[in-house]
PDB file of N, CA and C in Angstrom:
ATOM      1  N   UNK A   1     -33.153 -46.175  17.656  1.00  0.00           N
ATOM      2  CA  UNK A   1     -33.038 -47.165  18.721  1.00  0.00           C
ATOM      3  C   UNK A   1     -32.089 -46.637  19.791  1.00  0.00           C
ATOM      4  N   UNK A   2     -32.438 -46.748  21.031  1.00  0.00           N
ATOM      5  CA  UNK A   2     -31.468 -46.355  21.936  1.00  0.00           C
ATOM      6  C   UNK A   2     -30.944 -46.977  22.383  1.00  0.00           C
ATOM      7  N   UNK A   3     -29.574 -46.249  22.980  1.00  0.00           N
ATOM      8  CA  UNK A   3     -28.307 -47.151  23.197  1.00  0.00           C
ATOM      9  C   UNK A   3     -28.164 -47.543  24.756  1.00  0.00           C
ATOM     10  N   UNK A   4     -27.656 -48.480  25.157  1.00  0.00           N
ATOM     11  CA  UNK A   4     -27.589 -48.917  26.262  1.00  0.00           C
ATOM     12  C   UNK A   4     -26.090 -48.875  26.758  1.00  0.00           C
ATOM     13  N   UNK A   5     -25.958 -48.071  28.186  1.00  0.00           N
ATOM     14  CA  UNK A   5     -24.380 -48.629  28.678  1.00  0.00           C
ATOM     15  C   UNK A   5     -24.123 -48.826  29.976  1.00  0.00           C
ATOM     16  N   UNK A   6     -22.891 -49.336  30.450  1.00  0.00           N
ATOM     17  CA  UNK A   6     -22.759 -50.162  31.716  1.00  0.00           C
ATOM     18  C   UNK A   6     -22.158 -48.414  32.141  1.00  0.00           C
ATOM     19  N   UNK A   7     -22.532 -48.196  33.131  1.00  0.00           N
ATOM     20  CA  UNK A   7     -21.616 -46.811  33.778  1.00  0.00           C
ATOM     21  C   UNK A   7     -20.915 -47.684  35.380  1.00  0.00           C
ATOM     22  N   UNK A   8     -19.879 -46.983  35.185  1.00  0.00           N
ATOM     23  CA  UNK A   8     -19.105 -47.473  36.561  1.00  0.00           C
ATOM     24  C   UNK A   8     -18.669 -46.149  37.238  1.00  0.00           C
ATOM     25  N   UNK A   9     -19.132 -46.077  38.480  1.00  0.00           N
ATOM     26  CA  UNK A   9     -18.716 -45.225  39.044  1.00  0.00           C
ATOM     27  C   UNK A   9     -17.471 -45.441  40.041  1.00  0.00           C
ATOM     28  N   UNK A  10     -16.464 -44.901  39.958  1.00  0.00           N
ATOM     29  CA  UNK A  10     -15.023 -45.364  40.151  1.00  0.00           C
ATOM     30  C   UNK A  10     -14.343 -44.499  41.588  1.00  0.00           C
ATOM     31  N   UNK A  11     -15.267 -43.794  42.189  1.00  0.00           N
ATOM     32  CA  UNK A  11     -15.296 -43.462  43.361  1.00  0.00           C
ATOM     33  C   UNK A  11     -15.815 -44.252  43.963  1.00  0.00           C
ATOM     34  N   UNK A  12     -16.797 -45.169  43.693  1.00  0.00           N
ATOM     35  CA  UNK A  12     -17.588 -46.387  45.096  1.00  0.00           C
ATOM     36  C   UNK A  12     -16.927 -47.771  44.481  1.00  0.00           C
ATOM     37  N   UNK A  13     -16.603 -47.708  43.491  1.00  0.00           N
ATOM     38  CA  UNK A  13     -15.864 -49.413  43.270  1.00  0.00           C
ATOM     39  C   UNK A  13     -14.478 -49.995  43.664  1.00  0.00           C
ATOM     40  N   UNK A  14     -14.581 -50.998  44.184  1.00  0.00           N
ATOM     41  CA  UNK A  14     -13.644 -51.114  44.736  1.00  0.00           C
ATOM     42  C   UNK A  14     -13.141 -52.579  44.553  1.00  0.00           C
ATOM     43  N   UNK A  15     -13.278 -52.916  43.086  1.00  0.00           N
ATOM     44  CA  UNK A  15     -12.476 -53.805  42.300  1.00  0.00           C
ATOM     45  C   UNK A  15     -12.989 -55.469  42.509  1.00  0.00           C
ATOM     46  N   UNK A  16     -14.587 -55.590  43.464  1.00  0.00           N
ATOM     47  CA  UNK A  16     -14.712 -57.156  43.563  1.00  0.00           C
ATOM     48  C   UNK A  16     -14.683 -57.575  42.626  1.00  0.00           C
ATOM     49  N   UNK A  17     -15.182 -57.454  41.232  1.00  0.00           N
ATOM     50  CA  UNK A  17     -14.804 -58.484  40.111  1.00  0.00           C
ATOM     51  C   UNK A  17     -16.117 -58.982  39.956  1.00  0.00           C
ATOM     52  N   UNK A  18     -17.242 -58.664  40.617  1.00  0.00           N
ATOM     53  CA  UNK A  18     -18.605 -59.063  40.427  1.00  0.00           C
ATOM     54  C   UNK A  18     -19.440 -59.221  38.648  1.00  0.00           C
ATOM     55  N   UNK A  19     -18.710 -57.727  38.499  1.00  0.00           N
ATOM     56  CA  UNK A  19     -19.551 -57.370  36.952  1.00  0.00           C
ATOM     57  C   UNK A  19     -18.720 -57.664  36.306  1.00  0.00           C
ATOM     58  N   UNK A  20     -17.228 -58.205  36.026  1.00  0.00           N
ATOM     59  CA  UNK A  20     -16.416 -59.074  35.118  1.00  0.00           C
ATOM     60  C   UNK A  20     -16.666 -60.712  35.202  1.00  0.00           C
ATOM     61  N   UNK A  21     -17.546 -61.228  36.225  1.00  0.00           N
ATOM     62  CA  UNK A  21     -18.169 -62.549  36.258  1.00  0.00           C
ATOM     63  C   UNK A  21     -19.291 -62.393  35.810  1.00  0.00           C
ATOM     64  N   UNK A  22     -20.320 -61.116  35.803  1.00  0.00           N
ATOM     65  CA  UNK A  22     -21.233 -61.413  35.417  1.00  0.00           C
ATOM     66  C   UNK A  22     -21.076 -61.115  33.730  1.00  0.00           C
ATOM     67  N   UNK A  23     -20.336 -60.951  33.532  1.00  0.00           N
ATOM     68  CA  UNK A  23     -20.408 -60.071  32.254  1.00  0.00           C
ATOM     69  C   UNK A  23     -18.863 -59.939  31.328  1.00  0.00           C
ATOM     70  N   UNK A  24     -18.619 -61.340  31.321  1.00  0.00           N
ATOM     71  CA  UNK A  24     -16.946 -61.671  31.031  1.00  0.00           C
ATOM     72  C   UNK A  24     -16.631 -61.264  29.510  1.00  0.00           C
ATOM     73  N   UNK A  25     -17.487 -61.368  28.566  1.00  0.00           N
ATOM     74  CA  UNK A  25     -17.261 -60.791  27.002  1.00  0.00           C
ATOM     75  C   UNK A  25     -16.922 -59.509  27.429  1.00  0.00           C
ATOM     76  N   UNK A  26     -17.200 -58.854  27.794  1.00  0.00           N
ATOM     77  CA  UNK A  26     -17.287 -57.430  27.614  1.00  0.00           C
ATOM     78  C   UNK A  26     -16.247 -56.635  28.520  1.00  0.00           C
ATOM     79  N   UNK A  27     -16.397 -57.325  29.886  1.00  0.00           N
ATOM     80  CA  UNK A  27     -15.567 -56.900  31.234  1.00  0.00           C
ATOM     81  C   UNK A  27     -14.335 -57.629  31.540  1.00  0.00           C
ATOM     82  N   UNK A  28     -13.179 -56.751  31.883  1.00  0.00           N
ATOM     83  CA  UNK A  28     -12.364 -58.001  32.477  1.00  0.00           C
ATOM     84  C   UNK A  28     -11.665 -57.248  33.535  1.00  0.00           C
ATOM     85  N   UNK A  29     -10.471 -57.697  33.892  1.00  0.00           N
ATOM     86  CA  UNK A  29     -10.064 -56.821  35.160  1.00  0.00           C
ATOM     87  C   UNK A  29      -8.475 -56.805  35.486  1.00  0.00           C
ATOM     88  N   UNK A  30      -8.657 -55.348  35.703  1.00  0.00           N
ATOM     89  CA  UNK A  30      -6.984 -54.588  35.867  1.00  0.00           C
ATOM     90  C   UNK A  30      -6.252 -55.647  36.644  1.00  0.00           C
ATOM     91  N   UNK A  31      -4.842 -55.183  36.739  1.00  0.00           N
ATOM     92  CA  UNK A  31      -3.805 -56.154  37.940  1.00  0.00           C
ATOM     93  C   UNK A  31      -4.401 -55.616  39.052  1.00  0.00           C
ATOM     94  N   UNK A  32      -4.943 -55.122  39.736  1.00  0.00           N
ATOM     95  CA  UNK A  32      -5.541 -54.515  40.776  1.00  0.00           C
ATOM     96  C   UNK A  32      -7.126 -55.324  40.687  1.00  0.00           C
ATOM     97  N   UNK A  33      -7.500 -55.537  40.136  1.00  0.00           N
ATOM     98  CA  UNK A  33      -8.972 -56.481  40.261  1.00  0.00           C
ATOM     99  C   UNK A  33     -10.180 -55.377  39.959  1.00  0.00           C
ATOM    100  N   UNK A  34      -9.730 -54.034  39.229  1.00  0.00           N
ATOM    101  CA  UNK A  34     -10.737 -52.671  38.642  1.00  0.00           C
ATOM    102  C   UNK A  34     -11.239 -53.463  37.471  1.00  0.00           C
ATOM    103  N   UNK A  35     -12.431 -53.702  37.056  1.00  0.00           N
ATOM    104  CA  UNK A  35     -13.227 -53.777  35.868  1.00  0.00           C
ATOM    105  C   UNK A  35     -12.883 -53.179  34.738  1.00  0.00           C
ATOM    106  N   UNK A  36     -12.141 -53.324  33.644  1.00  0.00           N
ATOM    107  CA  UNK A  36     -12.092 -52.760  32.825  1.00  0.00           C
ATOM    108  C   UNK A  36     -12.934 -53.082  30.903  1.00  0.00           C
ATOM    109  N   UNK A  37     -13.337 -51.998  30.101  1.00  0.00           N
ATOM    110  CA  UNK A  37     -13.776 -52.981  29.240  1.00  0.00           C
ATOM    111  C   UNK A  37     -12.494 -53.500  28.281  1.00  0.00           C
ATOM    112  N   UNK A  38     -13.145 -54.663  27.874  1.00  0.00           N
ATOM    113  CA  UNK A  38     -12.241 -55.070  27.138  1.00  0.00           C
ATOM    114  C   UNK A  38     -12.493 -54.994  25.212  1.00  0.00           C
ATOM    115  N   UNK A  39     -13.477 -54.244  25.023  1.00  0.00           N
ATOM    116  CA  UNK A  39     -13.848 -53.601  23.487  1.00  0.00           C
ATOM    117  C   UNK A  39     -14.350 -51.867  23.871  1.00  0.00           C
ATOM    118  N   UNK A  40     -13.330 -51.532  22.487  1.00  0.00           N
ATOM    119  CA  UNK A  40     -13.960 -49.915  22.616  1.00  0.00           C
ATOM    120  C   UNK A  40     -12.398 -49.332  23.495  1.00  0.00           C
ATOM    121  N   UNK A  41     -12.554 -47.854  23.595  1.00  0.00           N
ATOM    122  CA  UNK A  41     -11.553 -46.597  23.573  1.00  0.00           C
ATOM    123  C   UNK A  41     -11.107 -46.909  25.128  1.00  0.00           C
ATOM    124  N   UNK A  42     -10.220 -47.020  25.119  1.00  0.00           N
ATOM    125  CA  UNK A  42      -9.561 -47.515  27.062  1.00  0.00           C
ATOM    126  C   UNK A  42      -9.901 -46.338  27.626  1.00  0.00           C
ATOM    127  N   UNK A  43     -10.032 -45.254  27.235  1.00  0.00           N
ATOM    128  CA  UNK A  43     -10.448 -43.678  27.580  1.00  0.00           C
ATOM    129  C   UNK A  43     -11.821 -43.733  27.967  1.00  0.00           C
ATOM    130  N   UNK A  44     -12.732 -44.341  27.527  1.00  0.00           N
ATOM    131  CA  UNK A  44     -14.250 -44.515  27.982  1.00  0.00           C
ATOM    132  C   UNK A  44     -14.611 -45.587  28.665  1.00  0.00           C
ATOM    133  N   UNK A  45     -13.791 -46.307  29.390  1.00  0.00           N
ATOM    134  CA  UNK A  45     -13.520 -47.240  30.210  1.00  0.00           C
ATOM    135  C   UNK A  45     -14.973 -47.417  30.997  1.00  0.00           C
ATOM    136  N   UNK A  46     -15.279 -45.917  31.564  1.00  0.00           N
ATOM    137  CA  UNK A  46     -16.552 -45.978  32.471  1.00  0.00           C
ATOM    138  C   UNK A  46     -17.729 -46.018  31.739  1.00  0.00           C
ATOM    139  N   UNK A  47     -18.319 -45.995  30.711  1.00  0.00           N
ATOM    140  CA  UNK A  47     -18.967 -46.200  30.027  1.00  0.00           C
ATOM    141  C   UNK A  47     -19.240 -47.004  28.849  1.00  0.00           C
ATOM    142  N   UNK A  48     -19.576 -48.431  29.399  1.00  0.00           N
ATOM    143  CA  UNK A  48     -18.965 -49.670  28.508  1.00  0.00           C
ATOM    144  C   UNK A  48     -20.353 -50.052  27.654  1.00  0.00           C
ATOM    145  N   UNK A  49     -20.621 -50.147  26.651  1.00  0.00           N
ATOM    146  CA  UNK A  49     -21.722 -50.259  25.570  1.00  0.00           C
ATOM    147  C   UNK A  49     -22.070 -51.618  25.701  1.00  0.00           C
ATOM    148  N   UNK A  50     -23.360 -51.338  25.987  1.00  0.00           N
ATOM    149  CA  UNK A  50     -23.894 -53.079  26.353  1.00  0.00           C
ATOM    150  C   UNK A  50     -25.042 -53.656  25.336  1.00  0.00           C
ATOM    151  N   UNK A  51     -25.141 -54.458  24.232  1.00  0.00           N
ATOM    152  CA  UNK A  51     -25.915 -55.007  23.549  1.00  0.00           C
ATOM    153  C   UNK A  51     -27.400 -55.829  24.057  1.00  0.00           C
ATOM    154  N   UNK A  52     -28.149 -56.287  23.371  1.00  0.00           N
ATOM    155  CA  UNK A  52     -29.138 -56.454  23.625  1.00  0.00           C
ATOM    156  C   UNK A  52     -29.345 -58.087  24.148  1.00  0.00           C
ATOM    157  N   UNK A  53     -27.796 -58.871  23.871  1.00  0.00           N
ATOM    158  CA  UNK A  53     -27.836 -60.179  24.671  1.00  0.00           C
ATOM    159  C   UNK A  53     -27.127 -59.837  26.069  1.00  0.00           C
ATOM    160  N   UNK A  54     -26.527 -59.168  26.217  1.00  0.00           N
ATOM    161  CA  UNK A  54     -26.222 -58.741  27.796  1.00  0.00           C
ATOM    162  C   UNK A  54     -26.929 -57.592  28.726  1.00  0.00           C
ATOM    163  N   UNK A  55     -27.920 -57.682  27.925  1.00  0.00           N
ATOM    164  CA  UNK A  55     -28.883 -56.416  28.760  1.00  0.00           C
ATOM    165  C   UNK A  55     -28.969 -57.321  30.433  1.00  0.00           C
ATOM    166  N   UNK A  56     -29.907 -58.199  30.224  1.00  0.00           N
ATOM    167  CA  UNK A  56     -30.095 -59.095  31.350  1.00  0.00           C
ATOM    168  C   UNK A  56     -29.390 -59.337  32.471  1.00  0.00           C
ATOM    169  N   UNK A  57     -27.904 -59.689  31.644  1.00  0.00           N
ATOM    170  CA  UNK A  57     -27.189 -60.262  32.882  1.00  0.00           C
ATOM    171  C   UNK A  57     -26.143 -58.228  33.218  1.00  0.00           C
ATOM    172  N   UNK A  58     -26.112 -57.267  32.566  1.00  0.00           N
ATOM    173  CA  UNK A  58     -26.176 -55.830  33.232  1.00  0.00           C
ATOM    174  C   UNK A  58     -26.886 -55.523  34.081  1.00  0.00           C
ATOM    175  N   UNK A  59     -28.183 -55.876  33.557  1.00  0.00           N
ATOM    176  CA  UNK A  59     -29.252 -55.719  34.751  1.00  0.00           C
ATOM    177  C   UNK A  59     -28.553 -56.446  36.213  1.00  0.00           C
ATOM    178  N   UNK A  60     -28.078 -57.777  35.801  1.00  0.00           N
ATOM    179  CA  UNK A  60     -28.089 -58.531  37.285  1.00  0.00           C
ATOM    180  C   UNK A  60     -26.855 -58.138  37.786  1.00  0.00           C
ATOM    181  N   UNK A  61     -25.928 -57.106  36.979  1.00  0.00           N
ATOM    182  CA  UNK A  61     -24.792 -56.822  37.812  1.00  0.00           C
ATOM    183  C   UNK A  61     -25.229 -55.631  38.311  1.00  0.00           C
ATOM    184  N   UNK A  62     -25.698 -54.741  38.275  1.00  0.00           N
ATOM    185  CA  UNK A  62     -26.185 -53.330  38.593  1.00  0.00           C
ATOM    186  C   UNK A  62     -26.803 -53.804  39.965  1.00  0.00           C
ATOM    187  N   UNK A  63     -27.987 -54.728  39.633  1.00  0.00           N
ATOM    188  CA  UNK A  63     -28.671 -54.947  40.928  1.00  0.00           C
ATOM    189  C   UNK A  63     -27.474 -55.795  42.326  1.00  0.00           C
ATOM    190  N   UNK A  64     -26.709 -56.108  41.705  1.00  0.00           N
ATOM    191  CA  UNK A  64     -25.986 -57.287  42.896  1.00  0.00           C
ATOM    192  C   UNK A  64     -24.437 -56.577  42.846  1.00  0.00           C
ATOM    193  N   UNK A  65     -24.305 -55.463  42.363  1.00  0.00           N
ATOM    194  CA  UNK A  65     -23.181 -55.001  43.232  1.00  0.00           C
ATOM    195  C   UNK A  65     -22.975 -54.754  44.411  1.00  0.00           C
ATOM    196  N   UNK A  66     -22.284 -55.084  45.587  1.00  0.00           N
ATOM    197  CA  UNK A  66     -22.378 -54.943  46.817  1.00  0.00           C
ATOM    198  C   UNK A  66     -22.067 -53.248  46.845  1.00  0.00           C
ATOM    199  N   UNK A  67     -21.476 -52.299  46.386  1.00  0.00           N
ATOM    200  CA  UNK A  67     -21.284 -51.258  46.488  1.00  0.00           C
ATOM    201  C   UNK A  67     -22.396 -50.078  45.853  1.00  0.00           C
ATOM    202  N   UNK A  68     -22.987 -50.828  45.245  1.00  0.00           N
ATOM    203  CA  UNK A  68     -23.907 -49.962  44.101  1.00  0.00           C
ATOM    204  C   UNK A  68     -23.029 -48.669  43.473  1.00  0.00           C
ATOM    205  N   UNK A  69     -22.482 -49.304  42.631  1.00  0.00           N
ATOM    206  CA  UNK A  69     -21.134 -48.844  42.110  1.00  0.00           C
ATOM    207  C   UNK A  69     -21.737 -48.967  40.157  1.00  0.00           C
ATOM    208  N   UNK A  70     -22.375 -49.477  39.877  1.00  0.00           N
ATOM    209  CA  UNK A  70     -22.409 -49.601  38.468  1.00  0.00           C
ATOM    210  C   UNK A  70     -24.622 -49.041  38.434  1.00  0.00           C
ATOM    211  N   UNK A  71     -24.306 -48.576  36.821  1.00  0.00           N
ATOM    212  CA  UNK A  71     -25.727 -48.059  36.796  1.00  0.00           C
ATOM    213  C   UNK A  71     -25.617 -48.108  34.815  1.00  0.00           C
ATOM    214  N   UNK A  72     -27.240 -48.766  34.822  1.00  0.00           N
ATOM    215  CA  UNK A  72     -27.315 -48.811  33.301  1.00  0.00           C
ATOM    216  C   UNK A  72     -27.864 -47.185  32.696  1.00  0.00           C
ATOM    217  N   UNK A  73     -27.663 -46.549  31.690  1.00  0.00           N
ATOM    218  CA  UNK A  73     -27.483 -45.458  30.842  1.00  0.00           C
ATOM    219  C   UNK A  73     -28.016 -45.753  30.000  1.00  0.00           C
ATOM    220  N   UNK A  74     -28.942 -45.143  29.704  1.00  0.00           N
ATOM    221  CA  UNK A  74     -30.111 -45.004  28.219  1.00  0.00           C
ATOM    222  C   UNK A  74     -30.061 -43.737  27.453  1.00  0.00           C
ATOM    223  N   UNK A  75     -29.616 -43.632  26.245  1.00  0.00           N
ATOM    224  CA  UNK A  75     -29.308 -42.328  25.377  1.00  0.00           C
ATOM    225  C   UNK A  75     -30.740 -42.355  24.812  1.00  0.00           C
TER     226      UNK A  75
END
């Protein structure tokens, strides 16, 4: 089965907080308002493992980032 993940690219983001509303289990956000995950290695920060009940609403953060700053990853 392949794995699914949130990738953040941290050169175009610029901390709206979009994909920590869309996606609050998983995402939350630095004192600075950066997305961070909140399960899993603080070191893989940009690559946040997304299950099969938040596929959907990943999808709707990927598509509605104003920066196009986040992208889903299929192993």
């Amino acid at each position: 089965m392949a794995s699914t993940r949130l990738h953040i690219d941290w050169t175009a983001c610029d901390g709206r907080g979009l994909c920590a509303e869309l996606l609050p289990r998983l995402i939350g956000r630095d004192e600075w308002g950066y997305p961070v995950a909140l399960k899993g290695d603080p070191a893989a920060r940009s690559d946040i493992p997304i299950g099969t009940n938040d596929l959907e609403a990943a999808n709707e953060a990927v598509a509605l980032c104003p920066l196009v700053a986040l992208r889903l990853l299929t192993d």
